[in-house]
Each structure stands twice: as structure tokens, then as C-alpha cells.
N, C-alpha and C. Protein backbone atom coordinates (compact mmCIF):
# COMPACT_ATOMS: atom_id res chain seq x y z
N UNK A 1 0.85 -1.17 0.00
CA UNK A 1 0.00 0.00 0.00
C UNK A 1 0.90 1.24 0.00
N UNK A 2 0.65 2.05 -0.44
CA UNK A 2 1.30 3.70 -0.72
C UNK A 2 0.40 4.83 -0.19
N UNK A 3 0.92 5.57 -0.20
CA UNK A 3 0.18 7.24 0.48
C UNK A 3 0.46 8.12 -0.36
N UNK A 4 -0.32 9.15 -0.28
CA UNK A 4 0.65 10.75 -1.14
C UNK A 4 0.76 11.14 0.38
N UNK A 5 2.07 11.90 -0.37
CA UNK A 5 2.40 13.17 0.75
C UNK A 5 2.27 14.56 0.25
N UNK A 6 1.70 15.27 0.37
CA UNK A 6 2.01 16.68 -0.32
C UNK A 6 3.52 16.94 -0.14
N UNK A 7 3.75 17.82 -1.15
CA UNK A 7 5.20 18.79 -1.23
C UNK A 7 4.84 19.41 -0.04
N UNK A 8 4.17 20.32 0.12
CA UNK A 8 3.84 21.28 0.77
C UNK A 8 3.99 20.98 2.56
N UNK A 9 4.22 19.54 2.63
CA UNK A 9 4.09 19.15 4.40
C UNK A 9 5.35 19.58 4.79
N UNK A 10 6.48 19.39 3.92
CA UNK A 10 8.17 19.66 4.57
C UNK A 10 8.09 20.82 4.79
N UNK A 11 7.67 22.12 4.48
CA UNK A 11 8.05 23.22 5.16
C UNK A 11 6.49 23.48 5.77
N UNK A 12 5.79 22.88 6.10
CA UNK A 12 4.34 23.33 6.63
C UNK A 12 4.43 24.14 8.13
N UNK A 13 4.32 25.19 8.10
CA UNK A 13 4.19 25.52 10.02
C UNK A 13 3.82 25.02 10.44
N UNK A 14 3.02 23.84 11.05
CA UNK A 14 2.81 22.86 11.71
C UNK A 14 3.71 22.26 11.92
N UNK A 15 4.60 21.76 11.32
CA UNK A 15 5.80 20.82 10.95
C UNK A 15 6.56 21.92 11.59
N UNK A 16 7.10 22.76 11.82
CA UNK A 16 8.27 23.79 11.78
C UNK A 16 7.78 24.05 13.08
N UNK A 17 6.74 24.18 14.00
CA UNK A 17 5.66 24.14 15.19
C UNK A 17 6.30 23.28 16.14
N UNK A 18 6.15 21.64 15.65
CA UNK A 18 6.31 20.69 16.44
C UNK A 18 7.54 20.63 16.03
N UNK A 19 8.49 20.59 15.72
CA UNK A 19 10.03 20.54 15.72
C UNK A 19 10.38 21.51 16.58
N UNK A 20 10.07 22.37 16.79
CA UNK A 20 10.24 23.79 18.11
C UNK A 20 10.36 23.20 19.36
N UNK A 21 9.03 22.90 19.49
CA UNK A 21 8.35 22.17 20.62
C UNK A 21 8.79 21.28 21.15
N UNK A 22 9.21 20.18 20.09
CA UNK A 22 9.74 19.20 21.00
C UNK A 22 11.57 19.05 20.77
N UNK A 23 11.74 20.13 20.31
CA UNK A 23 13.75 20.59 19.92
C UNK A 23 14.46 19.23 19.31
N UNK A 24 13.63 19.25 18.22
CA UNK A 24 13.96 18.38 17.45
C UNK A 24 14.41 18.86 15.74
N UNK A 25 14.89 18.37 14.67
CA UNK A 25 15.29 18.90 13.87
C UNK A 25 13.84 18.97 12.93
N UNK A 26 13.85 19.45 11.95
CA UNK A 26 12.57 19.65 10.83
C UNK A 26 12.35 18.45 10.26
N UNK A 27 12.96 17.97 9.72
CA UNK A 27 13.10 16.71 8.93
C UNK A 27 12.52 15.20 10.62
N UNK A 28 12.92 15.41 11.43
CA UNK A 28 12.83 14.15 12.38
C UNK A 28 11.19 14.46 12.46
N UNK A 29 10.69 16.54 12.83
CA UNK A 29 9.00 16.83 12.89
C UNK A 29 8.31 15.46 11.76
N UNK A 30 9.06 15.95 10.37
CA UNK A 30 8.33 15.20 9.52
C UNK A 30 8.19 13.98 9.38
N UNK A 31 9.03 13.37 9.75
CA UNK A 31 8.90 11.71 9.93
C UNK A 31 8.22 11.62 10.88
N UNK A 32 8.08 11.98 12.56
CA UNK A 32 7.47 11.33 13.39
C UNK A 32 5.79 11.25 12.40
N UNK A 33 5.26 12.87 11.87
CA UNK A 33 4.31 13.00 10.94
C UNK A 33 3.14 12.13 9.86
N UNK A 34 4.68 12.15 9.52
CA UNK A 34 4.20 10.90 8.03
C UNK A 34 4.47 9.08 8.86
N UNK A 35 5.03 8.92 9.79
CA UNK A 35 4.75 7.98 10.49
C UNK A 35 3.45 7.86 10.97
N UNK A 36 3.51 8.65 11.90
CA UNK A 36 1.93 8.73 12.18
C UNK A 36 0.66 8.73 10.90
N UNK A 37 0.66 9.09 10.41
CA UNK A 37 -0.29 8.85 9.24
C UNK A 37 -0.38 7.59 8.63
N UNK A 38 0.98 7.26 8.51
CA UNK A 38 0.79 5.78 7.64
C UNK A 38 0.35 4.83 8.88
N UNK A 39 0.60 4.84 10.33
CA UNK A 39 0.05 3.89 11.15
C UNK A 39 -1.49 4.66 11.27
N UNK A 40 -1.91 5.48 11.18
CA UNK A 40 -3.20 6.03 11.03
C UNK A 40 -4.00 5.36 10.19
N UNK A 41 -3.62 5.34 9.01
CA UNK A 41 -4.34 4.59 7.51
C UNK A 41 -4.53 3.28 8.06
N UNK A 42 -3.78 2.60 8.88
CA UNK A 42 -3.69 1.30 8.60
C UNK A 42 -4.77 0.88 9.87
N UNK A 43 -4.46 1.85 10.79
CA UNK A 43 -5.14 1.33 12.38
C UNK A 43 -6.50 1.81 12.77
N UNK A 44 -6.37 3.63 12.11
CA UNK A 44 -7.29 4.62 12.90
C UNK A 44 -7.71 5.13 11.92
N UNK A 45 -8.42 4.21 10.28
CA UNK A 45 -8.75 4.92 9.18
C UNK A 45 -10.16 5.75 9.17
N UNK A 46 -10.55 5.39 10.61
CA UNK A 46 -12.39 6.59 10.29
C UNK A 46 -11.56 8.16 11.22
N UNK A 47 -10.23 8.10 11.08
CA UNK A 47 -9.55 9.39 11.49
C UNK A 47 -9.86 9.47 13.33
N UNK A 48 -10.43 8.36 13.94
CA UNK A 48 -10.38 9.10 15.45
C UNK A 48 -9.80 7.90 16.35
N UNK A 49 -8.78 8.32 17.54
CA UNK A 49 -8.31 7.18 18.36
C UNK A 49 -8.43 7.78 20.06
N UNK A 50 -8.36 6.67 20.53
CA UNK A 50 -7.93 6.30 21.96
C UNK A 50 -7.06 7.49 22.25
N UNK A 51 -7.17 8.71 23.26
CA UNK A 51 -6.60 9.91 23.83
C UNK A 51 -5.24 8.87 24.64
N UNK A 52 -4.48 8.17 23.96
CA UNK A 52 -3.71 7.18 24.65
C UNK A 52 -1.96 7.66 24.19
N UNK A 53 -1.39 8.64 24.77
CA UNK A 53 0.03 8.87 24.19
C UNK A 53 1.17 8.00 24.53
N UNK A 54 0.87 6.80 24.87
CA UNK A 54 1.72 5.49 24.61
C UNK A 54 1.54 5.24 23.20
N UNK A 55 0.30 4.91 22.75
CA UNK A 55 -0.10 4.14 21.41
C UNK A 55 0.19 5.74 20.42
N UNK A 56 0.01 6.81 20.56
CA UNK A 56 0.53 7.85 19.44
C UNK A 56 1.82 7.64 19.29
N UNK A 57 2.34 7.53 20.53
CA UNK A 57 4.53 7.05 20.30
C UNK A 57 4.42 6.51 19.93
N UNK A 58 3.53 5.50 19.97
CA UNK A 58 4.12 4.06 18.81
C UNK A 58 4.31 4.31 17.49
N UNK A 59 3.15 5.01 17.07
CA UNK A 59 2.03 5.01 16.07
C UNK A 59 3.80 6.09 15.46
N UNK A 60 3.92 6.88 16.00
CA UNK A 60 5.02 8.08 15.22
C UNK A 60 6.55 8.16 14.87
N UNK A 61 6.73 6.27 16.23
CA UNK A 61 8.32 6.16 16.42
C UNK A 61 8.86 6.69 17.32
N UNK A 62 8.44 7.53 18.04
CA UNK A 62 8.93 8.49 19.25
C UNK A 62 9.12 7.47 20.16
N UNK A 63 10.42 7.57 20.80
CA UNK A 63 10.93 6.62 22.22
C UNK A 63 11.50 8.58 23.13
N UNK A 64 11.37 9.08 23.16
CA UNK A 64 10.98 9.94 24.09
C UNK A 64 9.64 9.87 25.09
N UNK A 65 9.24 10.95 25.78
CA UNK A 65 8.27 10.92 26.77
C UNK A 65 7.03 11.10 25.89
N UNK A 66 6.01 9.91 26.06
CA UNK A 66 5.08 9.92 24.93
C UNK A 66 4.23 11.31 25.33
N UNK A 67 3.88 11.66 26.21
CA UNK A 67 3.29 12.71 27.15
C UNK A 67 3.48 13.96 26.23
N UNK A 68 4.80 14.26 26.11
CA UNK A 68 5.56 15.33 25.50
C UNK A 68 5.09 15.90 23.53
N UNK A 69 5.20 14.10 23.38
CA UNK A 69 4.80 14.17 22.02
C UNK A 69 3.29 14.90 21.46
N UNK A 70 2.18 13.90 22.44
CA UNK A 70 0.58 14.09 22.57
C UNK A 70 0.14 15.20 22.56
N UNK A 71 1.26 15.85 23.73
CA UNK A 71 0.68 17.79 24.33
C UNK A 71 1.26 18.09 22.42
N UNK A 72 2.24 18.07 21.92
CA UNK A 72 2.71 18.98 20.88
C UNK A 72 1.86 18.70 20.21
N UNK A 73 1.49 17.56 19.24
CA UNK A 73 0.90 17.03 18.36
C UNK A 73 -0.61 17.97 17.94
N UNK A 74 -1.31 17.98 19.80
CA UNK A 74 -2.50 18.48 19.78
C UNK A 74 -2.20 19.96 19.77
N UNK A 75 -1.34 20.45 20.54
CA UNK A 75 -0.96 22.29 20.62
C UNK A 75 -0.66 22.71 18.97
N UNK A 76 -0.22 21.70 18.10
CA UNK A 76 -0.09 22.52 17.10
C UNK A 76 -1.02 22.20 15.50
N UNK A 77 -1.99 21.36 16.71
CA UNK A 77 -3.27 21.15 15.23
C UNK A 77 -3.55 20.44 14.14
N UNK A 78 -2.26 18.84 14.97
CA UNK A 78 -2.10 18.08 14.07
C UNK A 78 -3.28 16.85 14.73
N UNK A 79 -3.27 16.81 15.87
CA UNK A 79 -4.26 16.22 16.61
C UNK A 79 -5.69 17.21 17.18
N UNK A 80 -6.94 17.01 17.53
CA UNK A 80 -7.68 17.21 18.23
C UNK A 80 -8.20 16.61 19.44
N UNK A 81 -8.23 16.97 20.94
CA UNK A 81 -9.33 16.58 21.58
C UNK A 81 -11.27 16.74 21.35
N UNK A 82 -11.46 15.57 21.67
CA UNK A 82 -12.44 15.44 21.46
C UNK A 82 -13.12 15.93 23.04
N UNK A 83 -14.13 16.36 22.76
CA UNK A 83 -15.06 16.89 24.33
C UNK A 83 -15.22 16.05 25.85
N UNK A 84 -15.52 14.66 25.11
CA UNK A 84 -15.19 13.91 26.34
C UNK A 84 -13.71 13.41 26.80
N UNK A 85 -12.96 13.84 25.98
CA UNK A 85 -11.41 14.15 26.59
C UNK A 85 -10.88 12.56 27.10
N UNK A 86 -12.00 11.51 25.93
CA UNK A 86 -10.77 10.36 25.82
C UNK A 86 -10.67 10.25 24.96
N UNK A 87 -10.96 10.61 23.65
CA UNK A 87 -10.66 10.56 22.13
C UNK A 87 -9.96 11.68 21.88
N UNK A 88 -9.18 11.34 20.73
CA UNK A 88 -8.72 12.53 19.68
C UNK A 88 -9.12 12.02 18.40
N UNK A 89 -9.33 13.21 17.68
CA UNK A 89 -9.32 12.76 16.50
C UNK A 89 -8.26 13.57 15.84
N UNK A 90 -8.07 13.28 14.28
CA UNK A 90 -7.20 13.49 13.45
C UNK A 90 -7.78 15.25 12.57
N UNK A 91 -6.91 16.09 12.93
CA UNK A 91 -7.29 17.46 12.04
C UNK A 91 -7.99 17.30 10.81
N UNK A 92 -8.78 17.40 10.28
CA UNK A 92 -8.54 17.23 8.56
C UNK A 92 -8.87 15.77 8.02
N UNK A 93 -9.00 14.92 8.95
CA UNK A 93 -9.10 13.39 8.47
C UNK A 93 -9.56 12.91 7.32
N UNK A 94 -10.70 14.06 7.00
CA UNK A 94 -12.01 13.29 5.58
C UNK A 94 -11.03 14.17 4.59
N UNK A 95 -10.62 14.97 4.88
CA UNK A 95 -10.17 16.06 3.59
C UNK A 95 -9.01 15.24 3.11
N UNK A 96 -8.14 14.60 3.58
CA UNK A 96 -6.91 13.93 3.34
C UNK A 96 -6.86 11.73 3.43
N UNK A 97 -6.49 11.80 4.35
CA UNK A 97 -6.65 10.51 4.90
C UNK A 97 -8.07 10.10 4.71
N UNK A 98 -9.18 10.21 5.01
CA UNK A 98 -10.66 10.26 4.92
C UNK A 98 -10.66 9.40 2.65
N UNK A 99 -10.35 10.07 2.38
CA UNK A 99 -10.16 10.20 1.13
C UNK A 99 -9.60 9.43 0.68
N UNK A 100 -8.58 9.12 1.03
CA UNK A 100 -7.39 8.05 0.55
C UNK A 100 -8.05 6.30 1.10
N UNK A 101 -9.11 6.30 2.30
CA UNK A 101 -9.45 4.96 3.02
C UNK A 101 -10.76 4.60 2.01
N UNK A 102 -11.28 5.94 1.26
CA UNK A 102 -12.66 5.48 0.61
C UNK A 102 -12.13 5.14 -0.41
N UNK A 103 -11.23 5.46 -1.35
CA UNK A 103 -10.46 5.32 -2.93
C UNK A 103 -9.77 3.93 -2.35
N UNK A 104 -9.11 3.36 -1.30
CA UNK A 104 -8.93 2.09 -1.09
C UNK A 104 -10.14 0.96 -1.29
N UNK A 105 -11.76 1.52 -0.92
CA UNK A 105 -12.45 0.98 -0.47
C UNK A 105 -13.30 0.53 -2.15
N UNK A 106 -13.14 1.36 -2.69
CA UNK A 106 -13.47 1.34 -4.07
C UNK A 106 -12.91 0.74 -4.66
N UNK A 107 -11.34 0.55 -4.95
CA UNK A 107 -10.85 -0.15 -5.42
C UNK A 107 -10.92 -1.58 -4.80
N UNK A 108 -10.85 -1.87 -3.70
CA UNK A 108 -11.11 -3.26 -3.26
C UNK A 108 -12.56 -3.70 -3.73
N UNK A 109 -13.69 -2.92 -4.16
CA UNK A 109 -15.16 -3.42 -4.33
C UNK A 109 -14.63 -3.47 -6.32
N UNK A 110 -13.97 -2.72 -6.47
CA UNK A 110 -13.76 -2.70 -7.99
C UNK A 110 -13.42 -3.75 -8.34
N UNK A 111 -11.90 -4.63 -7.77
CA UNK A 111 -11.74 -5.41 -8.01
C UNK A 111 -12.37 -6.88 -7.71
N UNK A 112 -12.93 -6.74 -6.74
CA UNK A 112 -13.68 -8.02 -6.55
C UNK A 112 -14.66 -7.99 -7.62
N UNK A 113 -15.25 -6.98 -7.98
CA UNK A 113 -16.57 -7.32 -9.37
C UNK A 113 -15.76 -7.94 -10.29
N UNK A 114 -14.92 -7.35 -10.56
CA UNK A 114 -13.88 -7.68 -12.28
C UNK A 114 -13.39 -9.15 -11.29
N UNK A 115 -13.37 -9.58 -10.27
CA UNK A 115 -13.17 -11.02 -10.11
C UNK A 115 -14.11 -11.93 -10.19
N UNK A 116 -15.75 -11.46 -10.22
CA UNK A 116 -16.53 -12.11 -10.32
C UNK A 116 -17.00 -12.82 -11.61
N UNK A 117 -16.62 -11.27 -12.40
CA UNK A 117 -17.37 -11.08 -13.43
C UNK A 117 -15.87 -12.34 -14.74
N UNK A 118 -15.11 -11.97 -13.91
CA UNK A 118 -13.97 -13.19 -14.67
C UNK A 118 -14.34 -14.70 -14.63
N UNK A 119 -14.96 -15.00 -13.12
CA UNK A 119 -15.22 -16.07 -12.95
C UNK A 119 -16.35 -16.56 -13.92
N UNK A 120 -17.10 -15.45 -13.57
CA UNK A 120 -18.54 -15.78 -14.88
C UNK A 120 -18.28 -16.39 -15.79
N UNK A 121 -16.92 -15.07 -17.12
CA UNK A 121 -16.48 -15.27 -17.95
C UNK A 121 -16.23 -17.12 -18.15
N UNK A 122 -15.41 -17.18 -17.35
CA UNK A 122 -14.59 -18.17 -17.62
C UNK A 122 -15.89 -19.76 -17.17
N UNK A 123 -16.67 -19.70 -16.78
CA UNK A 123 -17.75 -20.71 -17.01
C UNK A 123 -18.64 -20.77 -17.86
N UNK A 124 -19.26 -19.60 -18.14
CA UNK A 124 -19.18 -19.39 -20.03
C UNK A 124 -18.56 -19.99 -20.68
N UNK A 125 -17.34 -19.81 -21.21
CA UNK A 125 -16.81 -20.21 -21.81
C UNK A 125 -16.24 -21.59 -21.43
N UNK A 126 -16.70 -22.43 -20.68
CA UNK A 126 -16.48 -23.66 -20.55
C UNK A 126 -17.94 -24.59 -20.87
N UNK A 127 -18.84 -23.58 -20.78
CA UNK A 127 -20.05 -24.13 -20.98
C UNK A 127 -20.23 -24.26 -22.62
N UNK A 128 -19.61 -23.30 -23.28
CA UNK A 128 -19.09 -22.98 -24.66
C UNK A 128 -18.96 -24.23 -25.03
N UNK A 129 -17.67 -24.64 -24.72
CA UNK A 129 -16.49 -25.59 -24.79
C UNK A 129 -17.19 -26.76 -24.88
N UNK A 130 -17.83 -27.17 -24.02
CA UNK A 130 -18.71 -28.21 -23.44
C UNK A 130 -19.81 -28.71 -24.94
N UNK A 131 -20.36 -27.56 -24.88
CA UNK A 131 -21.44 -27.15 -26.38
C UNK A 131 -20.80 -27.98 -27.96
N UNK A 132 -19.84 -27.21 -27.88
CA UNK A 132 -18.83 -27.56 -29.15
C UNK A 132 -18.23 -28.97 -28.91
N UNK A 133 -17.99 -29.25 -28.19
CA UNK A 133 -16.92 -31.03 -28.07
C UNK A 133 -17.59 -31.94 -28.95
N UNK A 134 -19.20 -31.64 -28.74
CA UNK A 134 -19.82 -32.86 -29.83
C UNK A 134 -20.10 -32.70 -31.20
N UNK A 135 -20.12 -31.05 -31.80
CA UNK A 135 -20.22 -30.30 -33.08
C UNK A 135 -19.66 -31.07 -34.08
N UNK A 136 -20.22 -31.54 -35.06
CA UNK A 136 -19.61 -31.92 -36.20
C UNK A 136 -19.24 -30.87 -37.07
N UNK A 137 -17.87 -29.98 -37.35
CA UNK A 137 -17.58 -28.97 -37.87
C UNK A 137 -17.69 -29.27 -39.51
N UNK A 138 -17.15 -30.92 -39.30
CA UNK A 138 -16.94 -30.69 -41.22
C UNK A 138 -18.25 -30.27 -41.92
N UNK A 139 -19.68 -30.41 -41.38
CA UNK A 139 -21.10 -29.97 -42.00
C UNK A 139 -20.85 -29.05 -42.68
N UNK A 140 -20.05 -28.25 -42.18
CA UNK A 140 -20.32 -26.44 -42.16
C UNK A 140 -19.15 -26.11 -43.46
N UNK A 141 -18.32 -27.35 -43.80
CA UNK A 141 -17.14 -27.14 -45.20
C UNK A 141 -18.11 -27.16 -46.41
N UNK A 142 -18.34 -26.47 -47.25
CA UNK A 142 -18.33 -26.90 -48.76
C UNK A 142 -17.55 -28.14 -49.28
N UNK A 143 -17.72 -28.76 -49.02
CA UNK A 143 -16.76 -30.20 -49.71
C UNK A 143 -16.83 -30.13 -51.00
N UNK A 144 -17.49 -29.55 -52.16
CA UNK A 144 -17.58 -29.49 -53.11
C UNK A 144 -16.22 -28.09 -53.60
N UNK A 145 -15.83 -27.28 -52.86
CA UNK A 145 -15.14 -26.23 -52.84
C UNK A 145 -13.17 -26.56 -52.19
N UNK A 146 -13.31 -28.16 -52.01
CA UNK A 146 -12.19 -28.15 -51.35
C UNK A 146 -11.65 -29.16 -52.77
């Protein structure tokens, strides 16, 4: 499976935000980032998880204080609390990620039809096959023309 990344995430203030925050370099902001997203797609694809900053370290690669990570993540608008303040959800989820889990979802229903519709094919054409085995073809020669 693959992701897009925008151009536009490596210098994003958000990105340039949480590299501040947690005095880390720009480039490490963006990986913990795009880490997080790709374990997002795979784990937390309706965009909302468990307010749990053990499982976000995981989710980003961070072996620092997961605590540290969670507060930044959410202070700079890459995460949301949710009201009852055990969920977060994901900024933006349907606009980006949201998008990318339904175009997965399509293509998995796409291909299963074109697998059905092969299978069809292909008993058809055995039923074909079946039809023809007893055909006497020479009927159909002009024998007078050969």
C-alpha cells in the first residue's frame, strides 16, 4: 500500500511548530508525521483514536516521553481533543486521509466485481467448450469447394 504526501508538508508551520516544541530537527518533525499517518491509515482509518500517548509514540516512532509528544501534536493542530477528553481525533481526516481509506475501499469493491465477473467469464466459456466437443464442424465445409 502507498500514500501521497504533499510537497507542501516539509516546510508546513505545523511541521516547523512541532520541531520547536519538541527541539527536534525539521526533517525528524516530519517523519514522526508521516509515520503517524501511515500507522493512522492502517489502524485509525475513520480518522479518530484512543486519547492514549503510549499508542501515538508508537504510532510516530517516538521513544521519548510519549506525554511530551501528545501535548505537541494536539498544541499545534495536528491532533484534536475530542469533548469527552478520551478521544482525539485526526485534524482534517475526511479532507486527506478520509479520502485516501474510501479510494482504497473502491478499489477493493472494484476489483472483486472484475473477479466475479472473470469467474462468470470463464464458465461461459467452458459451458461454450462443453457445447462444441460434440459439433460436427466438417457440415459447415463446402466439400464441393475443397
Amino acid at each position: 500500500m502507498w500514500t501521497r504526501v504533499d510537497t507542501g508538508l516539509r516546510d508546513h508551520r505545523k511541521v516547523r511548530k512541532l520541531a520547536r516544541s519538541l527541539e527536534i530537527e525539521q526533517a525528524h518533525a516530519l517523519g514522526l508525521v508521516v509515520n503517524f499517518w501511515l500507522f493512522a491509515l492502517n489502524n485509525w482509518g475513520h480518522g479518530f483514536l484512543d486519547n492514549d500517548a503510549d499508542e501515538v509514540a508508537h504510532a510516530c516512532v517516538w521513544h521519548k516521553d510519549p506525554d511530551d509528544l501528545l501535548f505537541a501534536l494536539i498544541d499545534v493542530g495536528f491532533l484534536e481533543k475530542l469533548p469527552n477528553d478520551n478521544a482525539l481525533k485526526i485534524h482534517d481526516w475526511d479532507n486527506y486521509g478520509g479520502k485516501y481509506i474510501k479510494q482504497v475501499e473502491r478499489n477493493r469493491d472494484r476489483a472483486a466485481q472484475w473477479r466475479e465477473e472473470k469467474k462468470e467469464r470463464k464458465q461461459e466459456a467452458k459451458e461454450i467448450t462443453k457445447n462444441l466437443n460434440g459439433f460436427d464442424f466438417s457440415d459447415l465445409v463446402d466439400k464441393k469447394s475443397l
